[in-house]
N, C-alpha and C. Protein backbone atom coordinates (compact mmCIF):
# COMPACT_ATOMS: atom_id res chain seq x y z
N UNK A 1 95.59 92.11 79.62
CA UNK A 1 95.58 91.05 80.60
C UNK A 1 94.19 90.43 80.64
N UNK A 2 93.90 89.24 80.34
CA UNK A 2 92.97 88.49 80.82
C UNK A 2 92.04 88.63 81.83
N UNK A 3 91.01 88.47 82.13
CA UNK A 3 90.16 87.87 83.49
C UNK A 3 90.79 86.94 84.23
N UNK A 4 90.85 86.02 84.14
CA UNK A 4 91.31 85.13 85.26
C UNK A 4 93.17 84.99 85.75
N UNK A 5 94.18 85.88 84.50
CA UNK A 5 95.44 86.19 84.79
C UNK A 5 95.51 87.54 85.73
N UNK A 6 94.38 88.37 85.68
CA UNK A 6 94.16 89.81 87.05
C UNK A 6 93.68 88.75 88.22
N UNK A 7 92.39 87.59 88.23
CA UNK A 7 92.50 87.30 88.91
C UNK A 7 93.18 86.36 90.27
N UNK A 8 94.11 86.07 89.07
CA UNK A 8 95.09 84.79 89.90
C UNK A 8 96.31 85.46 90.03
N UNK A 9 96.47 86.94 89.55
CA UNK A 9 97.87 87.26 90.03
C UNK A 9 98.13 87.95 91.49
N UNK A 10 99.76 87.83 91.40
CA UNK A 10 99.69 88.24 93.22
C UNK A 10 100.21 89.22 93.08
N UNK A 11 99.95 90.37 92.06
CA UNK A 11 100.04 91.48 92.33
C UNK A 11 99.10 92.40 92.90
N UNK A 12 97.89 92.09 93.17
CA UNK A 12 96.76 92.37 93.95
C UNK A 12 96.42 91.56 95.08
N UNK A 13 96.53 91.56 96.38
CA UNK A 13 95.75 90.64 97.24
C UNK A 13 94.72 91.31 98.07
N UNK A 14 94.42 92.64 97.89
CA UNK A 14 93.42 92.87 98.41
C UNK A 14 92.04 93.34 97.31
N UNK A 15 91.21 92.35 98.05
CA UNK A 15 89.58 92.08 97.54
C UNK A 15 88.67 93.24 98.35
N UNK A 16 87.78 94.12 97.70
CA UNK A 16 87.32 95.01 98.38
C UNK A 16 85.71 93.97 98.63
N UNK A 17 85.42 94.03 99.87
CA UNK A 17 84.33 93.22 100.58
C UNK A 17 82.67 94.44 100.07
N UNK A 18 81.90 93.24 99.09
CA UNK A 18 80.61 93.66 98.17
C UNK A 18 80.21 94.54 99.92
N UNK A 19 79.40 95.46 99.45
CA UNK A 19 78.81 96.27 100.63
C UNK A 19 77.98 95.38 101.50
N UNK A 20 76.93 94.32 100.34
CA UNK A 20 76.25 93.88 101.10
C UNK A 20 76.48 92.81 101.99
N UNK A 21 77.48 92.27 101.35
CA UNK A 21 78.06 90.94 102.69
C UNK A 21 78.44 91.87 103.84
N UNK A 22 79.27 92.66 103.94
CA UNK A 22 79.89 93.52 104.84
C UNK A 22 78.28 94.28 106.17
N UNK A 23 77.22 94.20 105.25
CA UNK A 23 75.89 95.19 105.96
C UNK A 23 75.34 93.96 106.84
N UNK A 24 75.18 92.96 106.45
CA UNK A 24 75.05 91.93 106.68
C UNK A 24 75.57 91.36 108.22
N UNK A 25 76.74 91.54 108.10
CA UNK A 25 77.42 91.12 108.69
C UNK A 25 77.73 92.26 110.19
N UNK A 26 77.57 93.54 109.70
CA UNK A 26 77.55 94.41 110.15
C UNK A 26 76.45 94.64 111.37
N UNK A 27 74.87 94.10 111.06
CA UNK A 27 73.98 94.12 111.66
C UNK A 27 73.92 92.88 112.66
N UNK A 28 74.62 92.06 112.76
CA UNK A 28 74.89 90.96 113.64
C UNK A 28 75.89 91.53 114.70
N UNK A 29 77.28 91.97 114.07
CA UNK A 29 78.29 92.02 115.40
C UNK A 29 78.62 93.58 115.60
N UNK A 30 77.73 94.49 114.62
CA UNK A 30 78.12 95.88 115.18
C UNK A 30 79.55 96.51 115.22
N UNK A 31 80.07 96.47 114.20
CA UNK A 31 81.49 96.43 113.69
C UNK A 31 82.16 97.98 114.67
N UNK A 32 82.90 98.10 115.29
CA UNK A 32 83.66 99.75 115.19
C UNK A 32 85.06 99.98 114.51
N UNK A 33 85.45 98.74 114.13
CA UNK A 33 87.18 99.04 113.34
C UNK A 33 86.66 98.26 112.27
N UNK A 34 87.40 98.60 111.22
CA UNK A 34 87.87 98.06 109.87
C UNK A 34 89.44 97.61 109.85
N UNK A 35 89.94 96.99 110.16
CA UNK A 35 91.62 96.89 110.04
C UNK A 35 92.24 96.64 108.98
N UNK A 36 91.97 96.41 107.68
CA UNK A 36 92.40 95.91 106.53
C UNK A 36 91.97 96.64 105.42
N UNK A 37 92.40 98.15 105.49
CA UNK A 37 91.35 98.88 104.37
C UNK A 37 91.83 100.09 103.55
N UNK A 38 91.71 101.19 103.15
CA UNK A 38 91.77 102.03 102.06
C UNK A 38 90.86 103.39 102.65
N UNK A 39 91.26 104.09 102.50
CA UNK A 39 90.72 105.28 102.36
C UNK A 39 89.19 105.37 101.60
N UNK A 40 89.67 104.53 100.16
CA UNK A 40 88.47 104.32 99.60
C UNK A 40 87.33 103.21 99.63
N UNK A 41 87.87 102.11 100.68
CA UNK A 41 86.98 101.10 100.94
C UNK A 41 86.88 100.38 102.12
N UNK A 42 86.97 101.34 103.21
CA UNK A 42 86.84 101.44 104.15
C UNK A 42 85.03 101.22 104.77
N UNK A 43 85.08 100.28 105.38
CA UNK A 43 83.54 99.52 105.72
C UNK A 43 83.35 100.31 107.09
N UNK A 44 84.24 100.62 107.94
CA UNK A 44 83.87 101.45 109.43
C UNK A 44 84.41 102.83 109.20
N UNK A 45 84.02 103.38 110.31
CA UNK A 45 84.08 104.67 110.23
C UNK A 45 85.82 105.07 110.87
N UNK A 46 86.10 104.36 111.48
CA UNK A 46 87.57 103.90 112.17
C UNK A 46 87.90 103.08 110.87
N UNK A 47 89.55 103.06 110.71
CA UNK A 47 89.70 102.01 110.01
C UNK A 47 91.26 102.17 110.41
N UNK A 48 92.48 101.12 109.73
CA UNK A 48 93.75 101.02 109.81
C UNK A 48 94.23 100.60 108.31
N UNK A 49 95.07 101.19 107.70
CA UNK A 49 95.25 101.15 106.30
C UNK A 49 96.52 100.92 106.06
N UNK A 50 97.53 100.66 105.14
CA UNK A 50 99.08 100.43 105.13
C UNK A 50 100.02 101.60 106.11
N UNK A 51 99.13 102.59 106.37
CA UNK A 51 100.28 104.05 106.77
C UNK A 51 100.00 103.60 108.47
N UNK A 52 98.39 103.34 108.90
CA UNK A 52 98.62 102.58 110.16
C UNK A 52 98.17 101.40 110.44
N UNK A 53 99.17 100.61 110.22
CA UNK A 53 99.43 99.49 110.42
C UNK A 53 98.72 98.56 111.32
N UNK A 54 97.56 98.03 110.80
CA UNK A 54 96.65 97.12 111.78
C UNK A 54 97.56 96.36 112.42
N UNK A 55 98.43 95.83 112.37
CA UNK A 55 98.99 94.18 112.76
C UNK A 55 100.06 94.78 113.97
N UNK A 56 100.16 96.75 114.14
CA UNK A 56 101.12 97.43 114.90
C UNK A 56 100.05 97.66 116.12
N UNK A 57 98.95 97.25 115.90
CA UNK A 57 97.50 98.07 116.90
C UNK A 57 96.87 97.83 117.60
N UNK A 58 96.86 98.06 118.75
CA UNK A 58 95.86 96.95 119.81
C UNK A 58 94.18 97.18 119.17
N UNK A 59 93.57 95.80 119.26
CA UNK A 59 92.12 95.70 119.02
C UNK A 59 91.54 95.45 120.13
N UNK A 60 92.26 95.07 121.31
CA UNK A 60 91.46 94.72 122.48
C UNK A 60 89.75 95.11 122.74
N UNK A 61 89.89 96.27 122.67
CA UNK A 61 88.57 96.45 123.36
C UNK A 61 87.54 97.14 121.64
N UNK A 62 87.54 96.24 121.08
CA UNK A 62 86.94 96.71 120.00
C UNK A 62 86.33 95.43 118.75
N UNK A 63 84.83 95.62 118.16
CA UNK A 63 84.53 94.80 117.56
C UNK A 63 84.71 94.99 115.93
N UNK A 64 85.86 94.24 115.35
CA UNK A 64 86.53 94.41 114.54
C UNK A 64 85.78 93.99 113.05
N UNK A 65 85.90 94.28 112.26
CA UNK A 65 85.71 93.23 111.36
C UNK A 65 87.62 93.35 109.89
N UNK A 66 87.43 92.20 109.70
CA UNK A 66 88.70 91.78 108.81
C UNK A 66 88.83 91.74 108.02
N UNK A 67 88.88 91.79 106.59
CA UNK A 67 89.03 91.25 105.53
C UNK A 67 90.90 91.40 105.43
N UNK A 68 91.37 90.78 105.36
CA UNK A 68 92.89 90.67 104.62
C UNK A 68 93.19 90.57 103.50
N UNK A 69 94.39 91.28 103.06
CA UNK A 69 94.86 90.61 102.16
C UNK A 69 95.29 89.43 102.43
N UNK A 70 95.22 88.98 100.85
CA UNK A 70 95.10 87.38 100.57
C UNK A 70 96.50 86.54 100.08
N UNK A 71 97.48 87.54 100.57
CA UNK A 71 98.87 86.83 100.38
C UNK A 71 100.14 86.37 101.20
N UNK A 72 101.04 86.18 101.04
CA UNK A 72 101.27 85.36 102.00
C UNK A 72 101.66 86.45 103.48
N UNK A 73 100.73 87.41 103.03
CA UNK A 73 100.80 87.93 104.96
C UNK A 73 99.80 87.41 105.49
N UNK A 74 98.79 87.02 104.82
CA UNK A 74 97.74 86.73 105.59
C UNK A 74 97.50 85.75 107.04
N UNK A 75 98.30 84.73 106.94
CA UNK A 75 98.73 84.04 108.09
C UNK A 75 98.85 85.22 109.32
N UNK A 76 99.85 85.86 109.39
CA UNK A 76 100.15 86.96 110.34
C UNK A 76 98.96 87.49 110.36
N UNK A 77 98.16 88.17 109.85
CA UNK A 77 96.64 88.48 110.23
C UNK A 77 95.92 87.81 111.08
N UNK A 78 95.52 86.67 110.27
CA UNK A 78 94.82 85.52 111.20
C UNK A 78 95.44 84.97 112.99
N UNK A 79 97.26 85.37 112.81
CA UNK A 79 97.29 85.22 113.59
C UNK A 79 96.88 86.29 114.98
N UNK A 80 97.21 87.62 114.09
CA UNK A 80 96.88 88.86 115.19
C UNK A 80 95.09 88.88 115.91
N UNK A 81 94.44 88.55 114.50
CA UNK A 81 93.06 88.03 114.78
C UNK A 81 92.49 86.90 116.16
N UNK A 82 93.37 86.43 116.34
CA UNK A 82 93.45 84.88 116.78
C UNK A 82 93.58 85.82 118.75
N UNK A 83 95.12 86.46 118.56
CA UNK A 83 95.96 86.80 119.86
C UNK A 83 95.03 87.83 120.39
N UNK A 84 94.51 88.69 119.42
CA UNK A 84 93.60 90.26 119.91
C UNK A 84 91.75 89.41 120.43
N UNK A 85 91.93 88.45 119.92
CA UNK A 85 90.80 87.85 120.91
C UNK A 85 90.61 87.30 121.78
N UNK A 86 91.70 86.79 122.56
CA UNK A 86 92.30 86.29 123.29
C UNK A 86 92.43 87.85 124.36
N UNK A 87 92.59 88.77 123.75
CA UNK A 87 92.87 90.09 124.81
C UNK A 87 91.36 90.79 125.13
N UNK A 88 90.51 90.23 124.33
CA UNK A 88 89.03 90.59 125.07
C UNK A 88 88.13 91.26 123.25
N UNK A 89 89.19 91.39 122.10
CA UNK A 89 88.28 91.63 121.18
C UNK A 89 87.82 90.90 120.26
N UNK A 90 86.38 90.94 119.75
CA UNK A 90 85.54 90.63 119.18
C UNK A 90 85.93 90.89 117.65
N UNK A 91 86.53 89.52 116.88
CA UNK A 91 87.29 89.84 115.35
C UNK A 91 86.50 88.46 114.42
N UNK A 92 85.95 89.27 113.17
CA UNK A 92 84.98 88.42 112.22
C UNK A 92 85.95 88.80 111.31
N UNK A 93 86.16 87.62 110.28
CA UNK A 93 86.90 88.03 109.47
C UNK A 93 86.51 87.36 107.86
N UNK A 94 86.43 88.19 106.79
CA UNK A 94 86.35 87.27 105.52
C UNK A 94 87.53 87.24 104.69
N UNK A 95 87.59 85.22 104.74
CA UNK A 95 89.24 85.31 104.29
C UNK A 95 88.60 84.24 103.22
N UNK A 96 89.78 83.25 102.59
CA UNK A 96 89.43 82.56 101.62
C UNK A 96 89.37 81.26 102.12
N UNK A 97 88.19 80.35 101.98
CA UNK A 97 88.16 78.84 102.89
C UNK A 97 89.70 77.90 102.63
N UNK A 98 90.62 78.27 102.44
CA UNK A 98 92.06 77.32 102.16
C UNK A 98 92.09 76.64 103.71
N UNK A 99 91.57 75.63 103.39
CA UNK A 99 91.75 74.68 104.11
C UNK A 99 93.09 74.05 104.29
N UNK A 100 93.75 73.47 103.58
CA UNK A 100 94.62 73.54 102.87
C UNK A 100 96.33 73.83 103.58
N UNK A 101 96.21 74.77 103.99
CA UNK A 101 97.43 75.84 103.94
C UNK A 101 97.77 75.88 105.51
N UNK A 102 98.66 76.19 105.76
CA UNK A 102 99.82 76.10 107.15
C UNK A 102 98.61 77.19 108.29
N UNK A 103 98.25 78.57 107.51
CA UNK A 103 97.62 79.80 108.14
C UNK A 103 96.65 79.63 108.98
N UNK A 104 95.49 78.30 107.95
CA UNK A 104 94.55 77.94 108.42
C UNK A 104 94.58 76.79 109.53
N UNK A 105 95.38 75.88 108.89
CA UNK A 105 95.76 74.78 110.19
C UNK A 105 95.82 75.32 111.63
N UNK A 106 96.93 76.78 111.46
CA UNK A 106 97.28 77.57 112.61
C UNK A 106 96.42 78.12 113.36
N UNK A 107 95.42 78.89 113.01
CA UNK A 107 94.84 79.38 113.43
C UNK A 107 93.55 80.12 113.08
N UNK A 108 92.96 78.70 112.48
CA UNK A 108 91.35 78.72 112.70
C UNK A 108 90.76 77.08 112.98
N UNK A 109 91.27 76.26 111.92
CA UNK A 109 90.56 74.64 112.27
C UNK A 109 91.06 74.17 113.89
N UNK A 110 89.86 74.38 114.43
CA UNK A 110 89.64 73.86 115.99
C UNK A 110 90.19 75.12 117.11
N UNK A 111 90.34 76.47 116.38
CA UNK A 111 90.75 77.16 117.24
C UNK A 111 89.87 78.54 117.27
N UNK A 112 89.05 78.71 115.84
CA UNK A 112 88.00 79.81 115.94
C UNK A 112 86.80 79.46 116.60
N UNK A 113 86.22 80.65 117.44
CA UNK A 113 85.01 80.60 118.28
C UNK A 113 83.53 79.97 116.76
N UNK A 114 84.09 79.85 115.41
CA UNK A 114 83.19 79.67 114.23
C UNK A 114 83.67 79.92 113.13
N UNK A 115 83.23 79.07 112.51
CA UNK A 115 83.71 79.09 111.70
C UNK A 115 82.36 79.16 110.14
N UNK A 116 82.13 80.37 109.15
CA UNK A 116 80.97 80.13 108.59
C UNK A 116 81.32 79.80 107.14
N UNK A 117 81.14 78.31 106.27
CA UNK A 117 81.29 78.97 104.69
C UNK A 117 80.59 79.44 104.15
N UNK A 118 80.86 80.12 103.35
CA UNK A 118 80.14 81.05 102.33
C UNK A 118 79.26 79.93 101.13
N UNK A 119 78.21 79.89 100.70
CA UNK A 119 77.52 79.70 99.62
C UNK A 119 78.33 80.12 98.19
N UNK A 120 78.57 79.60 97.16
CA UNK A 120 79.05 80.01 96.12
C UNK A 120 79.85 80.95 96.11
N UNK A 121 80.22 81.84 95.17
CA UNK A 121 81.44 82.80 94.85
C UNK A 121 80.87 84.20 95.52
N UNK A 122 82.00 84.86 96.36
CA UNK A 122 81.19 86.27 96.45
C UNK A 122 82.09 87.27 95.30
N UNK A 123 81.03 87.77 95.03
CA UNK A 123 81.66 88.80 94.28
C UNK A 123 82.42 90.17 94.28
N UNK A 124 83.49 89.98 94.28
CA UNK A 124 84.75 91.16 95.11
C UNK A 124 84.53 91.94 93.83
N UNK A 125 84.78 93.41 94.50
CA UNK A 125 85.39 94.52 93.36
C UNK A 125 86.59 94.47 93.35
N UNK A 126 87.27 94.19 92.60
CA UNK A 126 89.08 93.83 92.61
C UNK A 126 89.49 94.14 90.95
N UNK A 127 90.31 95.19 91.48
CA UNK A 127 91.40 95.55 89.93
C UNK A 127 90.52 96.17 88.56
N UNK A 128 89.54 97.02 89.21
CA UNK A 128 88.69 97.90 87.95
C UNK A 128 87.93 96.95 87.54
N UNK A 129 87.47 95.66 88.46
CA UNK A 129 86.36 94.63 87.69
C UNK A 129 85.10 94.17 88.70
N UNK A 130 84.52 95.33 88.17
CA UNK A 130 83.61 95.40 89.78
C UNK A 130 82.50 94.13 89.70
N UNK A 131 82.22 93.63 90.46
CA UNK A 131 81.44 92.06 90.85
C UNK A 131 81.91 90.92 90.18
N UNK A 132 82.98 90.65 89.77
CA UNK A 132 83.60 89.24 89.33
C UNK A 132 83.47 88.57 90.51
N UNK A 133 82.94 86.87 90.09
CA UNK A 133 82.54 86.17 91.50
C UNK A 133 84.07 85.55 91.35
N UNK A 134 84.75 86.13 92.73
CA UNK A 134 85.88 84.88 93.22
C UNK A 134 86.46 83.97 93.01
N UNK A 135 87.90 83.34 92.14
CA UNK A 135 88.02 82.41 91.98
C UNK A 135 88.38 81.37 93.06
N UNK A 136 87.80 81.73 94.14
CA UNK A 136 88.19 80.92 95.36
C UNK A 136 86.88 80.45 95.99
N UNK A 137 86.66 79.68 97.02
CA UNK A 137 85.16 80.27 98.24
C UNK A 137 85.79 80.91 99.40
N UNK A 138 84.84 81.15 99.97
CA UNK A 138 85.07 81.87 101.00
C UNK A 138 84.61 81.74 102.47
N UNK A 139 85.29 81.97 103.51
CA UNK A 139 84.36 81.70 104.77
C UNK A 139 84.52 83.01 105.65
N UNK A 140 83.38 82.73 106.46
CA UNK A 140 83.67 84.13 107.83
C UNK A 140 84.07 82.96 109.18
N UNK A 141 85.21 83.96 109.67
CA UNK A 141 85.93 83.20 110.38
C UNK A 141 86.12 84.14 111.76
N UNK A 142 85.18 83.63 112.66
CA UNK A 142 84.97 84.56 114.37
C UNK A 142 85.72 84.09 115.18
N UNK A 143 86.24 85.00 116.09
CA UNK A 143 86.85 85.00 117.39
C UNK A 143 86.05 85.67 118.15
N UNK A 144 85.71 85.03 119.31
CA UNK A 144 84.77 85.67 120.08
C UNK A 144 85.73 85.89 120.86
N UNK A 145 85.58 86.89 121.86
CA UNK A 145 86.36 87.57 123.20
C UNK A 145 86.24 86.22 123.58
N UNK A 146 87.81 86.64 124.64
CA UNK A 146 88.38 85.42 125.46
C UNK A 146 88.42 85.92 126.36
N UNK A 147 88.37 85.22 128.00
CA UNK A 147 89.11 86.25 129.14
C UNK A 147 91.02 86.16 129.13
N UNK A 148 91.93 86.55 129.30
CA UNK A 148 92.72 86.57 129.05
C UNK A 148 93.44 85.25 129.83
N UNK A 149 94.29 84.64 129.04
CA UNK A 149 94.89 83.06 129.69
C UNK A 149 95.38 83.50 130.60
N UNK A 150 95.41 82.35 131.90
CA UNK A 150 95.83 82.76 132.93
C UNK A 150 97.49 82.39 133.14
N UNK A 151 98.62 83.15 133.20
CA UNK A 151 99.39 82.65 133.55
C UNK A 151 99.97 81.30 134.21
N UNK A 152 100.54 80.65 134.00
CA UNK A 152 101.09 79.25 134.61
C UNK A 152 102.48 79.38 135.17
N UNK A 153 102.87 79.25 136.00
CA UNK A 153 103.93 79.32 136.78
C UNK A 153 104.33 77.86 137.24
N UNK A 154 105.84 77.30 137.14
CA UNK A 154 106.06 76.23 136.95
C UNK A 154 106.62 76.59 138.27
């Protein structure tokens, strides 16, 4: 298989996040969950992996960080990202800048507390090819705590 046929296929959508973007990032919002991760690439010391199910888990009271997979669940991420900040937690997330796409319309353009792009390609360890730069860009995409909406009663 090729380089760029591992990287464009959707039999992989999860990108393991370079340490150093993740340290980085780490020293700003003080991460305590990982929700999108592996046993083996797991960025917090907490984490939620396919067996427990981030998207089943309250984040409320916790400063998250995200990376998703990059397929078509990812929407549902962004959206849990979106609702769990809204419940009081603090969720940074590195997804792919698709502007583009229904996920992002939904729930980040005009609805994230920030929105950051990334400079050039980051380089994911993905599929036994450790630092290939991205065939995508990339952005970090924050939800800052919300107080919780107030009910409306008609």
């Amino acid at each position: 298989m090729t380089l760029s046929a591992v990287l464009f296929s959707s039999r992989s959508e999860e990108w393991e996040t370079p340490h150093d973007v993740f340290d980085e990032l780490d020293r700003e919002f003080n991460f305590t969950l990982d929700v999108c991760a592996t046993r083996q690439n797991a960025k917090c010391k907490r984490y939620y992996d396919r067996h427990r199910d981030g998207l089943a888990q309250d984040w409320s009271r916790e400063r998250v960080f995200m990376n998703p997979p990059y397929g078509r669940e990812i929407g549902r991420w962004m959206s849990k990202a979106r609702h769990e900040s809204r419940r009081g937690a603090l969720v940074v997330c590195l997804v792919h800048a698709r502007t583009d796409t229904r996920w992002w319309h939904e729930n980040v353009e005009g609805i994230a507390s920030e929105i950051r792009f990334v400079r050039g390609r980051i380089r994911f360890g993905r599929a036994g090819i450790p630092g290939q730069p991205a065939p995508f860009p990339s952005a970090i995409v924050v939800y800052r705590p919300q107080e919780r909406l107030p009910v409306r009663r008609a």
